[in-house]
C-alpha atoms as a PDB file:
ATOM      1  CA  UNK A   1       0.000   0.000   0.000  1.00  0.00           C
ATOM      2  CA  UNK A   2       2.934   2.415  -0.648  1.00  0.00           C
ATOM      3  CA  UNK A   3       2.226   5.796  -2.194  1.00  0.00           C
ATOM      4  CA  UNK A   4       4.419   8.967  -3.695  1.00  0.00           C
ATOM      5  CA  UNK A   5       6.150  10.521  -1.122  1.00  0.00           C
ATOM      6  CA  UNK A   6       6.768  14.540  -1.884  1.00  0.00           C
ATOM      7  CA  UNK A   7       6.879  16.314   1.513  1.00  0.00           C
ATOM      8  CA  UNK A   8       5.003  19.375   1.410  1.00  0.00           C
ATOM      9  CA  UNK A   9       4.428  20.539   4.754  1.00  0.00           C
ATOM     10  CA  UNK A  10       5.702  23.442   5.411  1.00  0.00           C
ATOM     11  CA  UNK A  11       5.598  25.479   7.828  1.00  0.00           C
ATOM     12  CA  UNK A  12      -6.685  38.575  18.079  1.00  0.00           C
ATOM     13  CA  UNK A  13      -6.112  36.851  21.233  1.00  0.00           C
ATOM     14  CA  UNK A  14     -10.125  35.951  21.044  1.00  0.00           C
ATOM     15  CA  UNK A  15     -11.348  34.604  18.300  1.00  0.00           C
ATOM     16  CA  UNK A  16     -15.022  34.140  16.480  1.00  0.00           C
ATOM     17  CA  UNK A  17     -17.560  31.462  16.207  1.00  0.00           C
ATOM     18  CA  UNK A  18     -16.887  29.576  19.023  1.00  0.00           C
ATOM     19  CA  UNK A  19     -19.776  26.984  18.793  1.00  0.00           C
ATOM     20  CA  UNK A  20     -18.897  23.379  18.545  1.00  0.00           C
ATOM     21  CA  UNK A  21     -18.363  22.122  14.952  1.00  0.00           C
ATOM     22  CA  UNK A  22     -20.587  19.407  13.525  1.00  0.00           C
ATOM     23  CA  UNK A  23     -17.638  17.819  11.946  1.00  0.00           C
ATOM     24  CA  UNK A  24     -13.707  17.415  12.705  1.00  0.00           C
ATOM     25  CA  UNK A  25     -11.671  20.344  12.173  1.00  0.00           C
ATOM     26  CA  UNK A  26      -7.865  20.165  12.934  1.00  0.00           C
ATOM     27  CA  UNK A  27      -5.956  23.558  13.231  1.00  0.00           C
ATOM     28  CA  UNK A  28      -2.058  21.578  13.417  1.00  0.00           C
ATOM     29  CA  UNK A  29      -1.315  23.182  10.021  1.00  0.00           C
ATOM     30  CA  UNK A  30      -2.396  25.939   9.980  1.00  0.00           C
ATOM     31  CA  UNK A  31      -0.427  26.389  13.529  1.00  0.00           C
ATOM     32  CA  UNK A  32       2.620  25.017  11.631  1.00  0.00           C
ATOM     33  CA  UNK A  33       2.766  27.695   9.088  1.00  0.00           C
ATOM     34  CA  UNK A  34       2.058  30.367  11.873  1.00  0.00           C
ATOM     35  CA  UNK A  35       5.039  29.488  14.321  1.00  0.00           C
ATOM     36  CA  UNK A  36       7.186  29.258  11.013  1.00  0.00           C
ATOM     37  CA  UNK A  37       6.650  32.633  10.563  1.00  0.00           C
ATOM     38  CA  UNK A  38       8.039  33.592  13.701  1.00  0.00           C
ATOM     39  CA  UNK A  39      10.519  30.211  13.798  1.00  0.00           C
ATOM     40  CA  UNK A  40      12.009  29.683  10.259  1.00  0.00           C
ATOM     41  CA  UNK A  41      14.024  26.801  12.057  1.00  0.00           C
ATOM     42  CA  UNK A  42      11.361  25.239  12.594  1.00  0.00           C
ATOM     43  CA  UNK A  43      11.323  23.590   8.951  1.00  0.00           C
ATOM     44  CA  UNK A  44      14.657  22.704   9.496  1.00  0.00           C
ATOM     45  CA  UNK A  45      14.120  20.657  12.250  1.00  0.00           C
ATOM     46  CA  UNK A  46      10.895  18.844  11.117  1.00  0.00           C
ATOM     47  CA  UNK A  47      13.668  18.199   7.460  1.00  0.00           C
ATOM     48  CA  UNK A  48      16.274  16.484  10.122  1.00  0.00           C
ATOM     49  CA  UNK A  49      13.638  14.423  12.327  1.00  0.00           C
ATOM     50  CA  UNK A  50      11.821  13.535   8.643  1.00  0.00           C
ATOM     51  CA  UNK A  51      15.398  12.399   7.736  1.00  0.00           C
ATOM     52  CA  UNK A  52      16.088  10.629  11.017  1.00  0.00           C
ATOM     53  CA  UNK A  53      13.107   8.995  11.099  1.00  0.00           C
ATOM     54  CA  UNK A  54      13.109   7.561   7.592  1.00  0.00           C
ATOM     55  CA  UNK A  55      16.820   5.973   8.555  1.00  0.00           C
ATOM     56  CA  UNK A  56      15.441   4.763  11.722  1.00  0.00           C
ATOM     57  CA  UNK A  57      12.610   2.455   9.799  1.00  0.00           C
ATOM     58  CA  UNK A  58      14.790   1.559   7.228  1.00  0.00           C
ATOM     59  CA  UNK A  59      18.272   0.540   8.911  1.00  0.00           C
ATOM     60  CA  UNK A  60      16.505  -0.615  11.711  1.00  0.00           C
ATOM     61  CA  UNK A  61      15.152   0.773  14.321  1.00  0.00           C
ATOM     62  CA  UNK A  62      17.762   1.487  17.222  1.00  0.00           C
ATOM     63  CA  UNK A  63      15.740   1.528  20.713  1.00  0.00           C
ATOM     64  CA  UNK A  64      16.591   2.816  23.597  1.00  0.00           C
ATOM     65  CA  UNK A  65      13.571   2.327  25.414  1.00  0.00           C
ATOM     66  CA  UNK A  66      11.935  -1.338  25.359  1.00  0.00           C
ATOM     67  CA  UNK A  67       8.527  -1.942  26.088  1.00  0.00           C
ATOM     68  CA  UNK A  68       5.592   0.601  27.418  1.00  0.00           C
ATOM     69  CA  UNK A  69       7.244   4.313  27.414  1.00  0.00           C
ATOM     70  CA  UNK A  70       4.845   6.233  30.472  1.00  0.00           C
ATOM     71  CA  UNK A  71       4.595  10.005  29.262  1.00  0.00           C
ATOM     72  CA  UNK A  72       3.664  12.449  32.119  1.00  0.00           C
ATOM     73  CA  UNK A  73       0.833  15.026  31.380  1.00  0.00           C
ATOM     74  CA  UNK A  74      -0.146  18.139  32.715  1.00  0.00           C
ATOM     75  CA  UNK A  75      -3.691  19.485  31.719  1.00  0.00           C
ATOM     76  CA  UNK A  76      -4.031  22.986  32.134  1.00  0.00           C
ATOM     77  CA  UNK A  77      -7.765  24.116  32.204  1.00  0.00           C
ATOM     78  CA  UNK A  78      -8.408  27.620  30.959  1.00  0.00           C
ATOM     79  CA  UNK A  79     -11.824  28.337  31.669  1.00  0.00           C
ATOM     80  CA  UNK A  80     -14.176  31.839  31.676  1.00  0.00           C
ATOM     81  CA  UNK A  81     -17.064  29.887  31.951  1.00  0.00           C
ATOM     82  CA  UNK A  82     -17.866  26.695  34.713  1.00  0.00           C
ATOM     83  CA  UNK A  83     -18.524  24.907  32.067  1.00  0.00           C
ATOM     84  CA  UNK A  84     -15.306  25.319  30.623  1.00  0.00           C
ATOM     85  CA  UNK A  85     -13.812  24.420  33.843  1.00  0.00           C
ATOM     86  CA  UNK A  86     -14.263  21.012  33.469  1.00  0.00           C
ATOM     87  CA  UNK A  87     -13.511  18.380  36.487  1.00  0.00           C
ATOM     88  CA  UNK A  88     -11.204  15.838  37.419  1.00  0.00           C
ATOM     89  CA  UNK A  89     -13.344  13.347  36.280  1.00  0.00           C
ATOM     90  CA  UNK A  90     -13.655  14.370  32.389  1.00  0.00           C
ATOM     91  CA  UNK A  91      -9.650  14.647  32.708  1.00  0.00           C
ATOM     92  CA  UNK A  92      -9.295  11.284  34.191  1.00  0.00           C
ATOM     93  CA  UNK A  93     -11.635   9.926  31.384  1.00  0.00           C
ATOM     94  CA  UNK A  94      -9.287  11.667  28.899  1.00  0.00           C
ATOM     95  CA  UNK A  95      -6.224  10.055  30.410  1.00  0.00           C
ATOM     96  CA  UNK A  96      -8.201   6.659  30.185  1.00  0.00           C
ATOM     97  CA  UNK A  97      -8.551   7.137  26.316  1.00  0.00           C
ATOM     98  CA  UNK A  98      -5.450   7.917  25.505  1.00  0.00           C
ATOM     99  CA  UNK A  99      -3.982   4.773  27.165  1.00  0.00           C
ATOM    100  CA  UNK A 100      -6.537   2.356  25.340  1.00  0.00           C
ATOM    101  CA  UNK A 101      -5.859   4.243  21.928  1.00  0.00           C
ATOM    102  CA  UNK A 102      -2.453   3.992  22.643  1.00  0.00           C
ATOM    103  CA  UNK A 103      -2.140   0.635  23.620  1.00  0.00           C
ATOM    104  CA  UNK A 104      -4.597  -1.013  21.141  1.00  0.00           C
ATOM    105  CA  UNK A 105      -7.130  -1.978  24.138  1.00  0.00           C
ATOM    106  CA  UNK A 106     -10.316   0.278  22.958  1.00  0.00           C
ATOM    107  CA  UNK A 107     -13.066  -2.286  22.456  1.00  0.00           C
ATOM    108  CA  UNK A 108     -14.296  -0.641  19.205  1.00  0.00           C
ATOM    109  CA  UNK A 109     -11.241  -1.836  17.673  1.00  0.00           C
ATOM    110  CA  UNK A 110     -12.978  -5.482  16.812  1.00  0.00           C
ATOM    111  CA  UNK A 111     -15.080  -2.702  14.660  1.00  0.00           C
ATOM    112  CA  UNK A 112     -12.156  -2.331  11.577  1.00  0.00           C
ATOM    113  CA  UNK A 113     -12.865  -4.407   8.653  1.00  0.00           C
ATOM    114  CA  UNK A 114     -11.505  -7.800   8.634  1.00  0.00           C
ATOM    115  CA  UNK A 115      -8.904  -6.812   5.669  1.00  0.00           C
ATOM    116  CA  UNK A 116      -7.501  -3.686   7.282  1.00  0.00           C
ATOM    117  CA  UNK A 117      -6.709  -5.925  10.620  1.00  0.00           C
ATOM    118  CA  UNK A 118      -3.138  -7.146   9.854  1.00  0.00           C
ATOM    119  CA  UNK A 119      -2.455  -3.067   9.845  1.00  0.00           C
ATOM    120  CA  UNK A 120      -3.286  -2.500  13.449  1.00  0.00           C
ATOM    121  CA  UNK A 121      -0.270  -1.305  15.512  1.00  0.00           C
ATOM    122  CA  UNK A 122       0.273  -0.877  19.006  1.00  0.00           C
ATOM    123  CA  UNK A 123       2.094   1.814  20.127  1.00  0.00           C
ATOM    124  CA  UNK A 124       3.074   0.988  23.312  1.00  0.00           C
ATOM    125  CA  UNK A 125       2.932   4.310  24.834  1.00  0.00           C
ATOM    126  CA  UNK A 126       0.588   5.151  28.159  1.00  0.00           C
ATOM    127  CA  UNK A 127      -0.065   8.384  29.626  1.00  0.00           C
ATOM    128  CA  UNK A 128      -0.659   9.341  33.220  1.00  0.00           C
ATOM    129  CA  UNK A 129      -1.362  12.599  34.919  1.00  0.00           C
ATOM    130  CA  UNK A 130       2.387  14.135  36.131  1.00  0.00           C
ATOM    131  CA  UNK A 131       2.753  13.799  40.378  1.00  0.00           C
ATOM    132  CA  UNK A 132       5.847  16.263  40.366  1.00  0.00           C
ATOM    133  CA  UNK A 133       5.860  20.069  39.163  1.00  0.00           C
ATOM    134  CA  UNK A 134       8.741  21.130  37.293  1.00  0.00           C
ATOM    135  CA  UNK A 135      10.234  22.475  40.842  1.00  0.00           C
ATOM    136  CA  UNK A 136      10.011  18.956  42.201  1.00  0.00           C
ATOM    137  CA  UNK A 137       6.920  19.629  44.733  1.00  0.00           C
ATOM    138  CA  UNK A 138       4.132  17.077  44.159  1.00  0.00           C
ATOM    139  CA  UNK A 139       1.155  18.094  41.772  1.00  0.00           C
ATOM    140  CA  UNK A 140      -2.748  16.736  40.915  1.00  0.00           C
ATOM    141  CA  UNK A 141      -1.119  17.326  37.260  1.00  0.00           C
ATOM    142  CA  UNK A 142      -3.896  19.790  36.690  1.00  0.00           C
ATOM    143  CA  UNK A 143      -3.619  23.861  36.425  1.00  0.00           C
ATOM    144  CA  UNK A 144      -6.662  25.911  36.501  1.00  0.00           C
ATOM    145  CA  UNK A 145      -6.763  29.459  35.324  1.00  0.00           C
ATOM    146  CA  UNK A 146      -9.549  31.846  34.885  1.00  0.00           C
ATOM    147  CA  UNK A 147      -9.630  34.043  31.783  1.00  0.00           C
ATOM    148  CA  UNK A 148     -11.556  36.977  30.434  1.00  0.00           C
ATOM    149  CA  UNK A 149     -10.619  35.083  27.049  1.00  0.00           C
ATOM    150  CA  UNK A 150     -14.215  34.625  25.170  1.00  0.00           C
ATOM    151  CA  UNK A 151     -12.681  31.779  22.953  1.00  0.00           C
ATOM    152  CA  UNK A 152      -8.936  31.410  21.909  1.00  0.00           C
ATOM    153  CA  UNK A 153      -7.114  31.741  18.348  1.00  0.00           C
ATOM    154  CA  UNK A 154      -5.426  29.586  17.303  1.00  0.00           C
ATOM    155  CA  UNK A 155      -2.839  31.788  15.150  1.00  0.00           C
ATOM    156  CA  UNK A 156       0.047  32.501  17.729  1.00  0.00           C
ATOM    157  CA  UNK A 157      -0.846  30.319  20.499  1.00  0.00           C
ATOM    158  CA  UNK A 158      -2.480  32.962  23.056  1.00  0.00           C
ATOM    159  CA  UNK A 159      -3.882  30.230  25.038  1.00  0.00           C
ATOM    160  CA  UNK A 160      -0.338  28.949  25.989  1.00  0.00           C
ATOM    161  CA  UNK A 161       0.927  32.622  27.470  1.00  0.00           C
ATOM    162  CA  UNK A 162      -0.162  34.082  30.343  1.00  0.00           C
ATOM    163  CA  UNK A 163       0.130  37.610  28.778  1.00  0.00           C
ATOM    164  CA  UNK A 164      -2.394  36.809  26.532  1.00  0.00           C
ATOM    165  CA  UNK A 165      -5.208  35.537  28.725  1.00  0.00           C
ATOM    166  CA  UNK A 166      -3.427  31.347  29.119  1.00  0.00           C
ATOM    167  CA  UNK A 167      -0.920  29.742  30.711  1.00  0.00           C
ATOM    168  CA  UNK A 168       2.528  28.773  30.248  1.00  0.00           C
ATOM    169  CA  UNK A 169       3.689  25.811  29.431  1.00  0.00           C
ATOM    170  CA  UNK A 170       5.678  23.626  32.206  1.00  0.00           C
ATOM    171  CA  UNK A 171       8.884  22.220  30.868  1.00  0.00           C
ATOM    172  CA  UNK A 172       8.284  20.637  27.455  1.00  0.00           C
ATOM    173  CA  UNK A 173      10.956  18.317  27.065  1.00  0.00           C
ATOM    174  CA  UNK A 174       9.835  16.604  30.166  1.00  0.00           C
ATOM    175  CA  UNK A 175       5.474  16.922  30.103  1.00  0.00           C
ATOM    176  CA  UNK A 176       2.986  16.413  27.131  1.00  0.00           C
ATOM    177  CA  UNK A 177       1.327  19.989  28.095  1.00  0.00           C
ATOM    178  CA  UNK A 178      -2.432  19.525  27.215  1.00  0.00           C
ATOM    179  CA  UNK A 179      -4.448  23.273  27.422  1.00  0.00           C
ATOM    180  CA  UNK A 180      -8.448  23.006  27.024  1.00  0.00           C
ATOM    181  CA  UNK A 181     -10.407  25.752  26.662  1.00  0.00           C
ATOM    182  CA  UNK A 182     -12.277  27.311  24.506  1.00  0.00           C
ATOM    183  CA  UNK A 183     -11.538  27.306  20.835  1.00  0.00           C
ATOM    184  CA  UNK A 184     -12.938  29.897  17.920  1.00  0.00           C
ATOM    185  CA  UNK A 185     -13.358  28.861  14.210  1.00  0.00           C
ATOM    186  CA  UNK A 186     -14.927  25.709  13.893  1.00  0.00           C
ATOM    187  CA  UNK A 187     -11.564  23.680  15.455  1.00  0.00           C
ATOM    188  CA  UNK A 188     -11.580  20.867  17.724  1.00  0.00           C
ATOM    189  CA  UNK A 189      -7.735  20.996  18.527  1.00  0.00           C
ATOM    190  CA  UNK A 190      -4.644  21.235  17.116  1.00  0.00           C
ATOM    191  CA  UNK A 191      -1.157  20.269  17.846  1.00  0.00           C
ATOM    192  CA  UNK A 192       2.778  21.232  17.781  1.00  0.00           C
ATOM    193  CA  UNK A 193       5.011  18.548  15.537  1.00  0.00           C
ATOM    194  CA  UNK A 194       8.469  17.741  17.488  1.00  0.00           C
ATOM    195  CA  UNK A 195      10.965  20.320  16.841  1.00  0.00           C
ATOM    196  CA  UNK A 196       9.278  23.355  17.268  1.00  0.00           C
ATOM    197  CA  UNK A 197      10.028  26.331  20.150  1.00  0.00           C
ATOM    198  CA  UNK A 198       9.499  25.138  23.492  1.00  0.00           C
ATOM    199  CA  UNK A 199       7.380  27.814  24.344  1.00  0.00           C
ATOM    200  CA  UNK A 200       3.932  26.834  22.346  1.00  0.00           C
ATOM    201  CA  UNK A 201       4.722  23.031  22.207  1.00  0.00           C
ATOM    202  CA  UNK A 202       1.965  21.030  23.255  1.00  0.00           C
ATOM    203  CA  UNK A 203      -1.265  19.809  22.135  1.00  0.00           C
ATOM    204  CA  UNK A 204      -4.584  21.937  22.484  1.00  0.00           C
ATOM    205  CA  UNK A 205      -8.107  20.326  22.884  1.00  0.00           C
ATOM    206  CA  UNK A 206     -12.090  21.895  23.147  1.00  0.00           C
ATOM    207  CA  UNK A 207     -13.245  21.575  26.433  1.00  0.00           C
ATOM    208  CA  UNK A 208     -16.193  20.316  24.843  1.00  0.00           C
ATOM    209  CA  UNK A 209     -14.312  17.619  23.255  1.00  0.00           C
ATOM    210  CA  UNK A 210     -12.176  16.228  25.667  1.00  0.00           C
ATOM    211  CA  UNK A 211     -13.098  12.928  27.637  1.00  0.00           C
ATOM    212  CA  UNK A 212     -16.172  11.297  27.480  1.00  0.00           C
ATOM    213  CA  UNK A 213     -18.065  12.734  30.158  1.00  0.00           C
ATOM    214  CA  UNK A 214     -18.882  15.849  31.965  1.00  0.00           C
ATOM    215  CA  UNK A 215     -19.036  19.201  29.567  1.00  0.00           C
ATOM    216  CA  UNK A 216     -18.255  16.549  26.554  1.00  0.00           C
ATOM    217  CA  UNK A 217     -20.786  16.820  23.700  1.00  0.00           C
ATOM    218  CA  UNK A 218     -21.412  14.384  20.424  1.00  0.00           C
ATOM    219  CA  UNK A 219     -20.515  13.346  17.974  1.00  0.00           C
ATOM    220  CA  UNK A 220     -16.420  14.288  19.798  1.00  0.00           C
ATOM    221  CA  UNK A 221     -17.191  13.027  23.091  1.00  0.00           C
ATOM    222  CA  UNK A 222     -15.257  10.068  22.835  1.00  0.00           C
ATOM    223  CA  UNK A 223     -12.451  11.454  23.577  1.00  0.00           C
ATOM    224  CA  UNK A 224     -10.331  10.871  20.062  1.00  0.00           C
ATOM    225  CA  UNK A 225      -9.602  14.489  19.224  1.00  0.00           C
ATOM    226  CA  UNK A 226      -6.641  13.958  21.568  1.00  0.00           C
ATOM    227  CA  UNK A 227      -6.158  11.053  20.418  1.00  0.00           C
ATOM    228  CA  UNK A 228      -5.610  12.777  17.156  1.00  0.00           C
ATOM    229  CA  UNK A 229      -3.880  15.489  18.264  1.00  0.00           C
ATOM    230  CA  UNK A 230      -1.624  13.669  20.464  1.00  0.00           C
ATOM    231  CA  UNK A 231      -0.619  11.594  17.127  1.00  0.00           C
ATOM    232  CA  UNK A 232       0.315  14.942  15.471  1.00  0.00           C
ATOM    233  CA  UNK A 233       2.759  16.091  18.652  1.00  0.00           C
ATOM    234  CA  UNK A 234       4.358  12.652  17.892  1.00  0.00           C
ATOM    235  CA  UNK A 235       5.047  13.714  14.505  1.00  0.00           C
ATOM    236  CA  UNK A 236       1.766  12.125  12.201  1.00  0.00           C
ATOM    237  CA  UNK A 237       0.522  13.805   9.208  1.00  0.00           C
ATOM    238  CA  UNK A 238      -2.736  13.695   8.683  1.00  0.00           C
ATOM    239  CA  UNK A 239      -3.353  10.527   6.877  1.00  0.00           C
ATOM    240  CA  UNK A 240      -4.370  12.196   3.479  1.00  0.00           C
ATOM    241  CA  UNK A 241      -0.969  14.168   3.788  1.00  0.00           C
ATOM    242  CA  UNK A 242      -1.010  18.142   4.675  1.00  0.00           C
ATOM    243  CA  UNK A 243      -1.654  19.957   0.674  1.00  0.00           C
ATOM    244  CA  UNK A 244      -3.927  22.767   1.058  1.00  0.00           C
ATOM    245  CA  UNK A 245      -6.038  21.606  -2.294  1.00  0.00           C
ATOM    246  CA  UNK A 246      -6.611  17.771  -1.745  1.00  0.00           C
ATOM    247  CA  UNK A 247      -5.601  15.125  -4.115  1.00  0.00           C
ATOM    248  CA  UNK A 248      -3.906  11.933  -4.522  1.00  0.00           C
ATOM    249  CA  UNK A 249      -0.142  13.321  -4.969  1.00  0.00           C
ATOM    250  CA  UNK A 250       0.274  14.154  -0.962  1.00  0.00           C
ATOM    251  CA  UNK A 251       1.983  11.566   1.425  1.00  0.00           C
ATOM    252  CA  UNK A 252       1.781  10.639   5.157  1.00  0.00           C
ATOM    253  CA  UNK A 253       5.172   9.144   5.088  1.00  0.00           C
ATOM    254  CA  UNK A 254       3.666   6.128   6.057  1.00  0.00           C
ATOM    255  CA  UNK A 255       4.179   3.247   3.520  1.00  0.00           C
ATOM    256  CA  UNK A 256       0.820   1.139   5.192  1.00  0.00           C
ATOM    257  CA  UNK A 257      -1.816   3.773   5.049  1.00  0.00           C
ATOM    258  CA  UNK A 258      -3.368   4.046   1.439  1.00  0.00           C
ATOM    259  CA  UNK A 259      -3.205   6.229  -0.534  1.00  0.00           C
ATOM    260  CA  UNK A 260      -6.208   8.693  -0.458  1.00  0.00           C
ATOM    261  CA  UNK A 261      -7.894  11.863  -1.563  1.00  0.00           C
ATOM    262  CA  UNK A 262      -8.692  14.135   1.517  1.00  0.00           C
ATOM    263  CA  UNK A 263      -9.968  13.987   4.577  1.00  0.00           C
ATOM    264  CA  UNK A 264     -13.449  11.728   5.526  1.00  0.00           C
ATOM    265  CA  UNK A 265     -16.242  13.439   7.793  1.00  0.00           C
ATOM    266  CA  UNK A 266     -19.111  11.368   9.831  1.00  0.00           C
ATOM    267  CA  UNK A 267     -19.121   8.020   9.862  1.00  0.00           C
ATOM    268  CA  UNK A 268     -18.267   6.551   6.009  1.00  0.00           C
ATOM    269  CA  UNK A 269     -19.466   3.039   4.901  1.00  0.00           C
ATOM    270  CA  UNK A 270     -16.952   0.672   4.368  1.00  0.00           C
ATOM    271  CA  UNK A 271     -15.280   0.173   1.857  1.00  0.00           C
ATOM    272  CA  UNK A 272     -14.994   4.123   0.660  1.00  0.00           C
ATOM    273  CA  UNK A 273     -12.902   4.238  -2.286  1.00  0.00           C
ATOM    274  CA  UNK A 274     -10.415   7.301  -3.482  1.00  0.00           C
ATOM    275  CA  UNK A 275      -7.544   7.762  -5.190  1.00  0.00           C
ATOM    276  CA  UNK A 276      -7.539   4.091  -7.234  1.00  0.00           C
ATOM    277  CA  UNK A 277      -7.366   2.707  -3.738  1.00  0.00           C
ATOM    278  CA  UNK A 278     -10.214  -0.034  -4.527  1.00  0.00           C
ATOM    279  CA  UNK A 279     -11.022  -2.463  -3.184  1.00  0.00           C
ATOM    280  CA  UNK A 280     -10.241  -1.842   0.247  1.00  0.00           C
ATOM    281  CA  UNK A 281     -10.588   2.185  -0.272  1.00  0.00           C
ATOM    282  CA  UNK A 282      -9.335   5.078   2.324  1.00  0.00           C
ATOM    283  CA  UNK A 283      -8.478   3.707   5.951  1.00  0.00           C
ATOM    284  CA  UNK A 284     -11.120   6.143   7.427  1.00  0.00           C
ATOM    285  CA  UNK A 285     -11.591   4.479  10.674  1.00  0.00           C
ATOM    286  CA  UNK A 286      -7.511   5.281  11.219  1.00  0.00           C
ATOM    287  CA  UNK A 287      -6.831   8.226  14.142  1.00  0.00           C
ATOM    288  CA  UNK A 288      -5.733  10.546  12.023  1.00  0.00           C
ATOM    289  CA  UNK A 289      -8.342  11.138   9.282  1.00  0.00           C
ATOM    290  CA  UNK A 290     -11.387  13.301  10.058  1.00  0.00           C
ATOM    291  CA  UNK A 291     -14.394  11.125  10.883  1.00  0.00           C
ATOM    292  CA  UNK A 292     -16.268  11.357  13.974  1.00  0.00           C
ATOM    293  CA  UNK A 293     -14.770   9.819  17.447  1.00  0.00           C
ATOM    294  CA  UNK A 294     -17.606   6.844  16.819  1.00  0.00           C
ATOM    295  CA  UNK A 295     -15.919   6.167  13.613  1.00  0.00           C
ATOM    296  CA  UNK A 296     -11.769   6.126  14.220  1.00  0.00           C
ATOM    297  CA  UNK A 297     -10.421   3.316  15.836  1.00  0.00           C
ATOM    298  CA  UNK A 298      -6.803   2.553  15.179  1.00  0.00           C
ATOM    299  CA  UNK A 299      -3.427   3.595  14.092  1.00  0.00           C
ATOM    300  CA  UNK A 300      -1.238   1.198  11.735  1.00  0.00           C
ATOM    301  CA  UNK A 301       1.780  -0.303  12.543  1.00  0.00           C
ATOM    302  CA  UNK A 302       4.000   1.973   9.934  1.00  0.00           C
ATOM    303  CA  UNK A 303       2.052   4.883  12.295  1.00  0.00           C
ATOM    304  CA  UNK A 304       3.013   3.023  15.681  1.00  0.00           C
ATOM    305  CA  UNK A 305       6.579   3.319  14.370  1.00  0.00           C
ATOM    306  CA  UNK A 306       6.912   5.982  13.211  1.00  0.00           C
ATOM    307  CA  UNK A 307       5.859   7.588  17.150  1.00  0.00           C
ATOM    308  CA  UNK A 308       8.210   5.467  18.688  1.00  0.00           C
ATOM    309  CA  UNK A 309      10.929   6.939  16.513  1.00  0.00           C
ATOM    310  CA  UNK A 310      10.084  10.542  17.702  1.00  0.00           C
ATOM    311  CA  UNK A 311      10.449   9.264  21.436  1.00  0.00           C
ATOM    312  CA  UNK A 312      13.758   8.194  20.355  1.00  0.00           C
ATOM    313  CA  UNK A 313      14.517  11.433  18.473  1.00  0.00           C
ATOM    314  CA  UNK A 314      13.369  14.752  18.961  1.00  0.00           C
ATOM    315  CA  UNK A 315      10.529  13.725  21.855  1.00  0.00           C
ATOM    316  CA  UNK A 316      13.362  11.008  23.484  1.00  0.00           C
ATOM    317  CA  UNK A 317      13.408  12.921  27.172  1.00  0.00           C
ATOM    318  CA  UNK A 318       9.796  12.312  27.585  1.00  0.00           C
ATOM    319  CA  UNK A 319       8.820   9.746  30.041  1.00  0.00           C
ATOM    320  CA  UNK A 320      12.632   9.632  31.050  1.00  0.00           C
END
């Protein structure tokens, strides 16, 4: 299932139209191309890890770390309304996600069609909410900070300063810093790829959209938009690839997803065919495409690599 790989991803404090989408938006690129502006070396490290990575797969993988790598999280709530403050419980039902997603223990995965099955990979990553604070005193792993922030940009990453209504990130090289708030446009989240300034990296979520409970509303209250978001800060594309007009030329640098046209909203039939992909069509139930959280249940095995070589690489002090 190998497609053309051509690498073309490059790279108001409140925003509008905060409502929640009716179907998947993903703001990573778009972010991308923003901190390049600021961070032209920014391209230059995503063009090392990209080379890294591909000699990593294809000399053989050299690992440092065997078995289950434990990444420590801090969630940092930033809330105007109660509503957006969402509890504990929501964030513990995030965390609980994450690890089946992660691990390949969600029980929809007996849902992917019986010929995609040989392509389901296991990560072997878990996440868990961070008991020490960057100054070494313990921690819930939470922050909470009250905002007069309506709903939050994504162009320069105001929710991740505290001189524009967020918070700042703890140290990135050691946490997976997680903000939820509220988001404007139409996006559910959006992530920073490995290699990027320490002082936005992280992953961004909807309050609306994280966990499965509490303030979490359908059809993304299943808690995958981290899930997919979390892929991205371990350096996934999106599974179409990242060019701005859709078509078949773009690649994911994955050699076992196929090869497909765009992105896939809802919940598609199986088998949905672009791209000369037939029989088996798009891999829409994968993580990374755009269907709802009902619909995605797996990431392949070239995908499951291709995060573990990013914990070697550019993300290899996390969970150290």
């Amino acid at each position: 299932m190998g497609k053309r790989k051509a690498k073309t991803q490059e790279c108001s404090n409140e925003g509008i139209d905060a409502k929640m989408p009716r179907r998947r938006s993903c703001a990573t690129m778009e972010s991308y191309f923003s901190v390049c502006e600021s961070h032209p070396d920014f391209r230059f490290q995503q063009a090392a890890l990209e080379s890294y990575t591909r000699t990593w797969l294809q000399t053989g993988p050299v690992v440092s770390r065997l078995g289950v790598i434990q990444i420590p999280v801090v969630v940092h709530v930033v809330h105007r309304t109660a509503s957006e403050n969402i509890s504990d419980e929501q964030i513990a039902s995030q965390i609980d996600v994450l690890n089946r997603d992660f691990s390949a223990t969600n029980s929809d995965l007996a849902l992917v069609p019986e010929p995609f099955r040989p392509l389901i990979g296991n990560p072997q990553i878990q996440f868990r909410l961070a008991d020490i604070d960057p100054s070494g005193r313990p921690t819930p792993g939470i922050t909470r900070t009250k905002t007069d922030v309506t709903s939050f940009s994504t162009q320069f990453n105001p929710v991740k300063s505290s001189a524009t209504g967020g918070i700042d990130p703890w140290d990135t090289t050691r946490y997976l810093n997680l903000w939820t708030c509220n988001l404007a446009g139409g996006v559910l989240g959006y992530a920073q790829f490995p290699g990027g300034p320490p002082e936005t990296d992280g992953v961004v979520v909807r309050f609306d959209a994280m966990g499965t409970t509490g303030s979490a509303l359908e059809p993304f209250n299943g808690g995958r938009t981290a899930t997919h978001e979390v892929g991205h800060y371990l350096n996934l594309s999106h599974i179409w690839g990242e060019e701005r007009i859709p078509g078949c030329r773009d690649t994911d640098h994955v050699d076992d997803t196929p090869n497909q046209f765009g992105p896939n909203y809802s919940k598609p039939q199986f088998p949905s065919i672009s791209c000369s992909n037939g029989p088996l069509g798009d891999l829409f139930m994968n993580y990374m495409d755009y269907v709802d959280d009902a619909a995605m249940f797996m990431f392949t095995l070239g995908q499951a690599a291709r995060m573990r070589a990013a914990l070697e690489g550019a993300r290899a002090r996390l969970g150290t």
